[in-house]
N, C-alpha and C. Protein backbone atom coordinates (compact mmCIF):
# COMPACT_ATOMS: atom_id res chain seq x y z
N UNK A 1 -16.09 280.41 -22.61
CA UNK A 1 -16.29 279.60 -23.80
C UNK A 1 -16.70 280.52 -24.95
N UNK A 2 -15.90 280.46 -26.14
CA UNK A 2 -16.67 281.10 -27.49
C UNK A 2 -17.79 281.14 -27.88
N UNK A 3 -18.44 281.67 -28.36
CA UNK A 3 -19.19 281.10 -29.59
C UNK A 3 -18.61 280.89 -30.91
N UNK A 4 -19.40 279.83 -31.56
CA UNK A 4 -18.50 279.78 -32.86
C UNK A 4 -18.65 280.32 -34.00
N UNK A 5 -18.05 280.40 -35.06
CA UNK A 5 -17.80 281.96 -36.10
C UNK A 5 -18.33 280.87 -37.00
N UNK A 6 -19.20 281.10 -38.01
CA UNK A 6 -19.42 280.38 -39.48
C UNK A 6 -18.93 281.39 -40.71
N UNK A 7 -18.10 280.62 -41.19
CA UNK A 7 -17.56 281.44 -42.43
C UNK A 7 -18.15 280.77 -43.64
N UNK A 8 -18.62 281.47 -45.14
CA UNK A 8 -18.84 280.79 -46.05
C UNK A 8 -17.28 280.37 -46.56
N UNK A 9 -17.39 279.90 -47.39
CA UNK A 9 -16.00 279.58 -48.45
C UNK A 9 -16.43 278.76 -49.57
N UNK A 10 -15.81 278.99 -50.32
CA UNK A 10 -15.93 279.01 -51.90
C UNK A 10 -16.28 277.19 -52.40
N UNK A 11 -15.73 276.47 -51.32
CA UNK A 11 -15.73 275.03 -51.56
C UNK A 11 -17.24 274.72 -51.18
N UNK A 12 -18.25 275.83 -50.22
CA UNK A 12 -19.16 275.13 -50.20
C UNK A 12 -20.65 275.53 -51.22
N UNK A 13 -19.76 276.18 -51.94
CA UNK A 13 -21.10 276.61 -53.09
C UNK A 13 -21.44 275.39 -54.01
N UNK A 14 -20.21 274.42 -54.29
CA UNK A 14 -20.91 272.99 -55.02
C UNK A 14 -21.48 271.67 -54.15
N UNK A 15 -21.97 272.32 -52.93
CA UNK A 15 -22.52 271.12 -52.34
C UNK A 15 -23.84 271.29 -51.85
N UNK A 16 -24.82 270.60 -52.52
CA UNK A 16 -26.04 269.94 -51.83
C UNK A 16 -25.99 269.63 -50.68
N UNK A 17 -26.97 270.37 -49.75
CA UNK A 17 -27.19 270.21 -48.82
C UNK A 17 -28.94 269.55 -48.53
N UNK A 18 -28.95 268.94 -47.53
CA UNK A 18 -30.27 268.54 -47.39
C UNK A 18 -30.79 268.97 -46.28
N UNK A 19 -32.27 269.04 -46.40
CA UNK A 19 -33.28 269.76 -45.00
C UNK A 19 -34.15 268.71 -44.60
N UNK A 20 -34.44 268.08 -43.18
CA UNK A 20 -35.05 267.45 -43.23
C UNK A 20 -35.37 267.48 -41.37
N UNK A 21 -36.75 268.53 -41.26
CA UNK A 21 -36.73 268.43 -39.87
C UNK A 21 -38.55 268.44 -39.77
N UNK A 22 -39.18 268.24 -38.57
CA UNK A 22 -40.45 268.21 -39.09
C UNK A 22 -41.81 268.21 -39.86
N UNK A 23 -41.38 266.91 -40.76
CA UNK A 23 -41.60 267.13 -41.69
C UNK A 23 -41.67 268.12 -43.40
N UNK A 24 -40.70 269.00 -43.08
CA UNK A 24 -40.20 269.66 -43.92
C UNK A 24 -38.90 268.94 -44.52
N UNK A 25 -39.14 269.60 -46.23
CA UNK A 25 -38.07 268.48 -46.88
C UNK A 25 -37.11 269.79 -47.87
N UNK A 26 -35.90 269.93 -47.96
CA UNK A 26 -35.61 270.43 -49.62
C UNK A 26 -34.04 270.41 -49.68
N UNK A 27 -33.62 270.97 -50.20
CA UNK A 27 -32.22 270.75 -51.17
C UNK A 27 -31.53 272.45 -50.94
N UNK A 28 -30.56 272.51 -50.76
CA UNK A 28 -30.07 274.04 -50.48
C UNK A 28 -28.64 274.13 -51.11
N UNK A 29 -28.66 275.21 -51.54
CA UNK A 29 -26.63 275.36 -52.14
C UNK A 29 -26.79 276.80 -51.60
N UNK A 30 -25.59 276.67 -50.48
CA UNK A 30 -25.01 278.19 -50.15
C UNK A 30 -24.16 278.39 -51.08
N UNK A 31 -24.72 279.45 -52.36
CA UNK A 31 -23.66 279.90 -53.60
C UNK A 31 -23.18 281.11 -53.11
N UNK A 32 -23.28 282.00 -52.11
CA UNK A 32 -22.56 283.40 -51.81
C UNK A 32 -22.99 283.58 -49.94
N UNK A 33 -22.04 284.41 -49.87
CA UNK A 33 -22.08 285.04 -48.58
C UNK A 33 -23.24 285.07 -47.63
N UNK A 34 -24.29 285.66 -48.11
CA UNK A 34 -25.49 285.89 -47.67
C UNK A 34 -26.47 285.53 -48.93
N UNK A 35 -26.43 284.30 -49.58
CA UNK A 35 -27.24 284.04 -50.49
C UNK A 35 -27.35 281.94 -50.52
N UNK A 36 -28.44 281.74 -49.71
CA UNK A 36 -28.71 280.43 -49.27
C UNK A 36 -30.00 280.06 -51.10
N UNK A 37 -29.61 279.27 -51.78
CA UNK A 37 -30.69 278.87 -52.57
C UNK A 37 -31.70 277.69 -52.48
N UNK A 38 -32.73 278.01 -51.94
CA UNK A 38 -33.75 276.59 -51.52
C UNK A 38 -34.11 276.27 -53.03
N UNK A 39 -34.15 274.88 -52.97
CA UNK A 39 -34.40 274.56 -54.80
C UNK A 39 -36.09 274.58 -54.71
N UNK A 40 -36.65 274.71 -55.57
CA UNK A 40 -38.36 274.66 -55.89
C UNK A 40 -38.27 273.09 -55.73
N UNK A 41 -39.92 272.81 -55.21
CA UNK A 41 -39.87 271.10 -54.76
C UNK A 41 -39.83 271.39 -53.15
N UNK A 42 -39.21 272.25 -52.44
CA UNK A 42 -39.31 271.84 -51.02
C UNK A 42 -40.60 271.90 -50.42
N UNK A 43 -40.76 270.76 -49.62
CA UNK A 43 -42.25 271.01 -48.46
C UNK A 43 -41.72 271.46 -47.25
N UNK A 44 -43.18 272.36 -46.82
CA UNK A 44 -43.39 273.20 -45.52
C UNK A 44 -43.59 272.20 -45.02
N UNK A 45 -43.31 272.32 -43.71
CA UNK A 45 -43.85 271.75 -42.27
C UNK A 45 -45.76 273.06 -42.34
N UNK A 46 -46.74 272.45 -42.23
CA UNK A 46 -47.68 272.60 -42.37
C UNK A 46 -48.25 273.77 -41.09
N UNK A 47 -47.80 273.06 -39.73
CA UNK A 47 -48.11 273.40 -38.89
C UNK A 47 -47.34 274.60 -38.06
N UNK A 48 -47.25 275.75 -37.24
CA UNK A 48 -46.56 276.20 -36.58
C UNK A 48 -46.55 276.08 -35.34
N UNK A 49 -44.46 276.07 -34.88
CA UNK A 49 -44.74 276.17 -33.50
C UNK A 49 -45.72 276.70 -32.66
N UNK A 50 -45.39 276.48 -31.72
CA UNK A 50 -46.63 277.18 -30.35
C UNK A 50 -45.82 276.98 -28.98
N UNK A 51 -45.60 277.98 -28.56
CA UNK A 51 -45.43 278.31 -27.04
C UNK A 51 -46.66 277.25 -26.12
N UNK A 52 -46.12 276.64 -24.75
CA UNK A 52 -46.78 275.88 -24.18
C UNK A 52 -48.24 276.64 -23.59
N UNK A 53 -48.18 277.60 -24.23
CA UNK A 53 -49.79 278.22 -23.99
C UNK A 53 -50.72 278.13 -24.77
N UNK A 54 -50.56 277.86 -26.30
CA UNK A 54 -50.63 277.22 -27.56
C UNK A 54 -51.15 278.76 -28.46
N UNK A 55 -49.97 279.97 -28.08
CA UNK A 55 -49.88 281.04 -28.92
C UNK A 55 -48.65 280.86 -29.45
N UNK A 56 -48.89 281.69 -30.83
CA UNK A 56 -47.18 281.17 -31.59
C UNK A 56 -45.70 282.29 -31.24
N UNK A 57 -45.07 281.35 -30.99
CA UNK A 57 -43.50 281.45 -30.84
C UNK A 57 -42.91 282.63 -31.99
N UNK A 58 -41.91 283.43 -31.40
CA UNK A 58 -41.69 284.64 -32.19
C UNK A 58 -40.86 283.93 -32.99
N UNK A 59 -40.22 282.61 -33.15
CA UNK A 59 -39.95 282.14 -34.32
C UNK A 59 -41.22 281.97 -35.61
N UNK A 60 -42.24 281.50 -35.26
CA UNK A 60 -43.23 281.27 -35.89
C UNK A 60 -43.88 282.28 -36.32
N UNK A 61 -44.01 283.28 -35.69
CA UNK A 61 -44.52 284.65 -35.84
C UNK A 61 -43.48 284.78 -37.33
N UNK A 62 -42.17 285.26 -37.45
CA UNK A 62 -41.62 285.75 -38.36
C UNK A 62 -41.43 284.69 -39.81
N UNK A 63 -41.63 283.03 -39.45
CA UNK A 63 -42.06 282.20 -40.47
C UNK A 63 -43.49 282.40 -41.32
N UNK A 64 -44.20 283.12 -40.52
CA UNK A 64 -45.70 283.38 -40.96
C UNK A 64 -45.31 284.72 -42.09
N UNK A 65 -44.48 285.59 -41.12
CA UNK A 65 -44.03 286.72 -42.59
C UNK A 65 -43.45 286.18 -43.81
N UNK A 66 -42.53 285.31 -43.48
CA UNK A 66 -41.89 285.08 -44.57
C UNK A 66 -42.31 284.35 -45.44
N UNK A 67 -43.54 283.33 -45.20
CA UNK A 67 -44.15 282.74 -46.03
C UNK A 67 -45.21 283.93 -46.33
N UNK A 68 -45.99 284.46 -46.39
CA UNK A 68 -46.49 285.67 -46.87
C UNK A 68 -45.66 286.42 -47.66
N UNK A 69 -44.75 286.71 -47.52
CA UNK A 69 -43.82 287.17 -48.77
C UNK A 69 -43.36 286.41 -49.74
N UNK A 70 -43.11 285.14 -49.36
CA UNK A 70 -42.95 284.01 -50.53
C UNK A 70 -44.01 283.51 -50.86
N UNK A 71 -45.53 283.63 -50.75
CA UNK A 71 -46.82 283.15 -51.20
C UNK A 71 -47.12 283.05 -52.87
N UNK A 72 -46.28 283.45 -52.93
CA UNK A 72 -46.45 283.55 -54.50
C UNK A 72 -45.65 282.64 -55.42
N UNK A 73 -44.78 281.74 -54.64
CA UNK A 73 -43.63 280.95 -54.62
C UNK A 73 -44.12 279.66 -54.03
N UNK A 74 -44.73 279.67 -53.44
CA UNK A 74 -45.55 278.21 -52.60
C UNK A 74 -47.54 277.47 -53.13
N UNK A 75 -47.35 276.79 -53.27
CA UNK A 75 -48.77 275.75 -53.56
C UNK A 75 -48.88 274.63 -52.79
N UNK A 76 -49.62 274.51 -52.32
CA UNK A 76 -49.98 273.08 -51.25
C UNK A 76 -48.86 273.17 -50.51
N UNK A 77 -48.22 273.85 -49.81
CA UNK A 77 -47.34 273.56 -49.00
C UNK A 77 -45.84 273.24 -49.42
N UNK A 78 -45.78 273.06 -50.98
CA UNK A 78 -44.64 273.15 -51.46
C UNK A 78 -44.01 274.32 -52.21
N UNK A 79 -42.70 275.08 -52.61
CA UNK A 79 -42.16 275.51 -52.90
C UNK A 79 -42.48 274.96 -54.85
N UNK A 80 -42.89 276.13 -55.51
CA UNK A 80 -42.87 276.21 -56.96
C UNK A 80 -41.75 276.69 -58.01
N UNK A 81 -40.72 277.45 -57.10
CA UNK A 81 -39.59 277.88 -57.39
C UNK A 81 -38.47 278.39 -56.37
N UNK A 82 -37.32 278.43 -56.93
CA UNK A 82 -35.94 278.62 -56.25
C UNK A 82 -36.24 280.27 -55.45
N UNK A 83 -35.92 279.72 -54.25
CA UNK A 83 -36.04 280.93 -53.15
C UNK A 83 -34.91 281.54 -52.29
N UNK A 84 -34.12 282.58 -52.23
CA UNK A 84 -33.07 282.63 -51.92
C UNK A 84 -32.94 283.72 -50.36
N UNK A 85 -31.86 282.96 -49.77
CA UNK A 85 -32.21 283.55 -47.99
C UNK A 85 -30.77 284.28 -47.71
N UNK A 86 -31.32 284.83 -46.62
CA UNK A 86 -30.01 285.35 -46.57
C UNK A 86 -29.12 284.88 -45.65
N UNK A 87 -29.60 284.04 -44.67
CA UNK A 87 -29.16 283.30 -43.46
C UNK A 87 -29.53 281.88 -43.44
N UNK A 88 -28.57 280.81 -43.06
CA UNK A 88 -29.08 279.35 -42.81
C UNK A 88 -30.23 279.63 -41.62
N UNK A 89 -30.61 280.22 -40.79
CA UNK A 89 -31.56 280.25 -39.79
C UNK A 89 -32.54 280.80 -40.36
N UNK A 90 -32.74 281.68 -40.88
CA UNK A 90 -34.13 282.51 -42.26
C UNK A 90 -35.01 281.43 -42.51
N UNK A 91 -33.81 280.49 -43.52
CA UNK A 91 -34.21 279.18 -44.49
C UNK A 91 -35.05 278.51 -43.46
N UNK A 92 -34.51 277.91 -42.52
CA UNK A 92 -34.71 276.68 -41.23
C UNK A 92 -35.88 277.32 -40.77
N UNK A 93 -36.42 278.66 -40.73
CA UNK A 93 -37.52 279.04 -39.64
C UNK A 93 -38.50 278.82 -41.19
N UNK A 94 -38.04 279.39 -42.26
CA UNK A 94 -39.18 279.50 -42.89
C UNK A 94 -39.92 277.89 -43.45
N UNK A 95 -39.00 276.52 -43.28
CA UNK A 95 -39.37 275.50 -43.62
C UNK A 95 -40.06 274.40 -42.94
N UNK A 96 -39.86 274.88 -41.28
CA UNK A 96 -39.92 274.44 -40.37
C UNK A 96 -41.56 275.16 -39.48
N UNK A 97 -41.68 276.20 -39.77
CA UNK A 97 -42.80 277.03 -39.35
C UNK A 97 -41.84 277.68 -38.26
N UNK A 98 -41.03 277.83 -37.72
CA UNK A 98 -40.51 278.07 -36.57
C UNK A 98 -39.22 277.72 -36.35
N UNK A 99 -38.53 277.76 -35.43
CA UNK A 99 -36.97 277.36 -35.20
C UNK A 99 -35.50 276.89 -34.47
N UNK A 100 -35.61 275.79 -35.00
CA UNK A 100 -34.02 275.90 -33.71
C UNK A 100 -32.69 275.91 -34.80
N UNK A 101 -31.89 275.41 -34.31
CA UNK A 101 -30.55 275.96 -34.95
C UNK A 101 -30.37 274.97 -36.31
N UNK A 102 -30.20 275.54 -37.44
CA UNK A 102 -30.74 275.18 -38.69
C UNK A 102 -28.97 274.44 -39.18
N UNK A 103 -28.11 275.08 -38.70
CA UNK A 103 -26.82 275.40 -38.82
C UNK A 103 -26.29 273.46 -38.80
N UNK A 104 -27.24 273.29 -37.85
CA UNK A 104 -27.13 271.54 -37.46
C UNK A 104 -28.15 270.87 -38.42
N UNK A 105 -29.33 271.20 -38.80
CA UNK A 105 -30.14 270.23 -39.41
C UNK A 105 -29.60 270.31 -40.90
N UNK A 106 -28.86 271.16 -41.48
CA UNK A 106 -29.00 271.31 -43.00
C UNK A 106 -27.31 270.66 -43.41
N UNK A 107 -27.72 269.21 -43.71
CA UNK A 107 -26.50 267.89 -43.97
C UNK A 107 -26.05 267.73 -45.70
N UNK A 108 -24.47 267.29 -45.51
CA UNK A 108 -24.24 267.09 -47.14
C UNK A 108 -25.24 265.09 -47.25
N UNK A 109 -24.00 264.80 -48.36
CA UNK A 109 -24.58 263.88 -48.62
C UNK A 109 -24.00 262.43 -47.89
N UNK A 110 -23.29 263.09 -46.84
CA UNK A 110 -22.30 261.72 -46.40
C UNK A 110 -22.76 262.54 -44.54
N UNK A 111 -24.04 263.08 -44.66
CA UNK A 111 -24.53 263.61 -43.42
C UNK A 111 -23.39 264.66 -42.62
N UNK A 112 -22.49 265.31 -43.01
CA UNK A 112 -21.53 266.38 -42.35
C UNK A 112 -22.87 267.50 -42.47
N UNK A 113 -22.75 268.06 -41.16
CA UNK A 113 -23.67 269.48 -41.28
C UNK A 113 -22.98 270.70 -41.67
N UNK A 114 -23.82 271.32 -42.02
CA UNK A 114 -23.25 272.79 -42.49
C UNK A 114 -22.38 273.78 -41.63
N UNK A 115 -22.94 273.45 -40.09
CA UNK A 115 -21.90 273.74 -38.61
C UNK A 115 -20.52 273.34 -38.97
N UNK A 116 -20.53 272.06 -39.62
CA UNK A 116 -18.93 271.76 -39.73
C UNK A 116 -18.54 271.93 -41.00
N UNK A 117 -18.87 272.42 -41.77
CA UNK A 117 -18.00 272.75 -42.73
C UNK A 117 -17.87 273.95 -42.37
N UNK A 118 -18.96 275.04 -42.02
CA UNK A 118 -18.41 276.00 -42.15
C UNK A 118 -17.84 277.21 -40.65
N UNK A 119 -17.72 276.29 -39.88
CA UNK A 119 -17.27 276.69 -38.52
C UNK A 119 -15.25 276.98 -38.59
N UNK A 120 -15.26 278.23 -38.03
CA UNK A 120 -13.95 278.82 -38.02
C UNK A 120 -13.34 278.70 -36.62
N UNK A 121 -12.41 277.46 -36.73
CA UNK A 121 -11.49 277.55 -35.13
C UNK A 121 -10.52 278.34 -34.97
């Protein structure tokens, strides 16, 4: 069995996408290749994963960096300005505290995920 290939393409730089997974909320336009734009306005999921030992998950571990590098970009848990990723999974760990496959949670407006638009058969 494959795995499957995600290609950007040019049709999906005018579409709003939406985030909406544990309690984390925001708005995304993949405008380039490796350039995901989270709009300012999005909320964190507050809390981070945890491994059933209740130490954090090396997803969570690298959400903790990345919000430390965007700290200057975030207040109360929300996003103050446009933040740009380089991967749909980056975005998904950093909104989420942690991560599963972002590729599925991040929907247009008629709910198609970003998996299917941008999946290459």
């Amino acid at each position: 069995m494959m795995k499957d290939q995600h290609r950007w393409r040019q049709e999906l730089a005018g579409i709003a996408f939406t985030f909406t997974d544990r309690g984390s909320a925001g708005t995304v336009y993949w405008q380039h290749r490796k350039e995901l734009r989270l709009l300012a306005g999005a909320r964190l999921t507050p809390d981070p994963q945890l491994n059933k030992d209740g130490s954090l998950n090396y997803s969570a571990k690298f959400a903790k960096s990345l919000r430390a590098e965007y700290a200057d970009k975030i207040a109360d848990g929300v996003t103050t300005e446009d933040i740009i990723f380089p991967s749909p999974n980056e975005l998904g760990i950093f909104l989420r505290f942690g991560g599963e496959n972002t590729w599925l949670s991040l929907k247009d407006k008629d709910g198609k995920t970003l998996h299917a638009w941008s999946v290459v058969e």
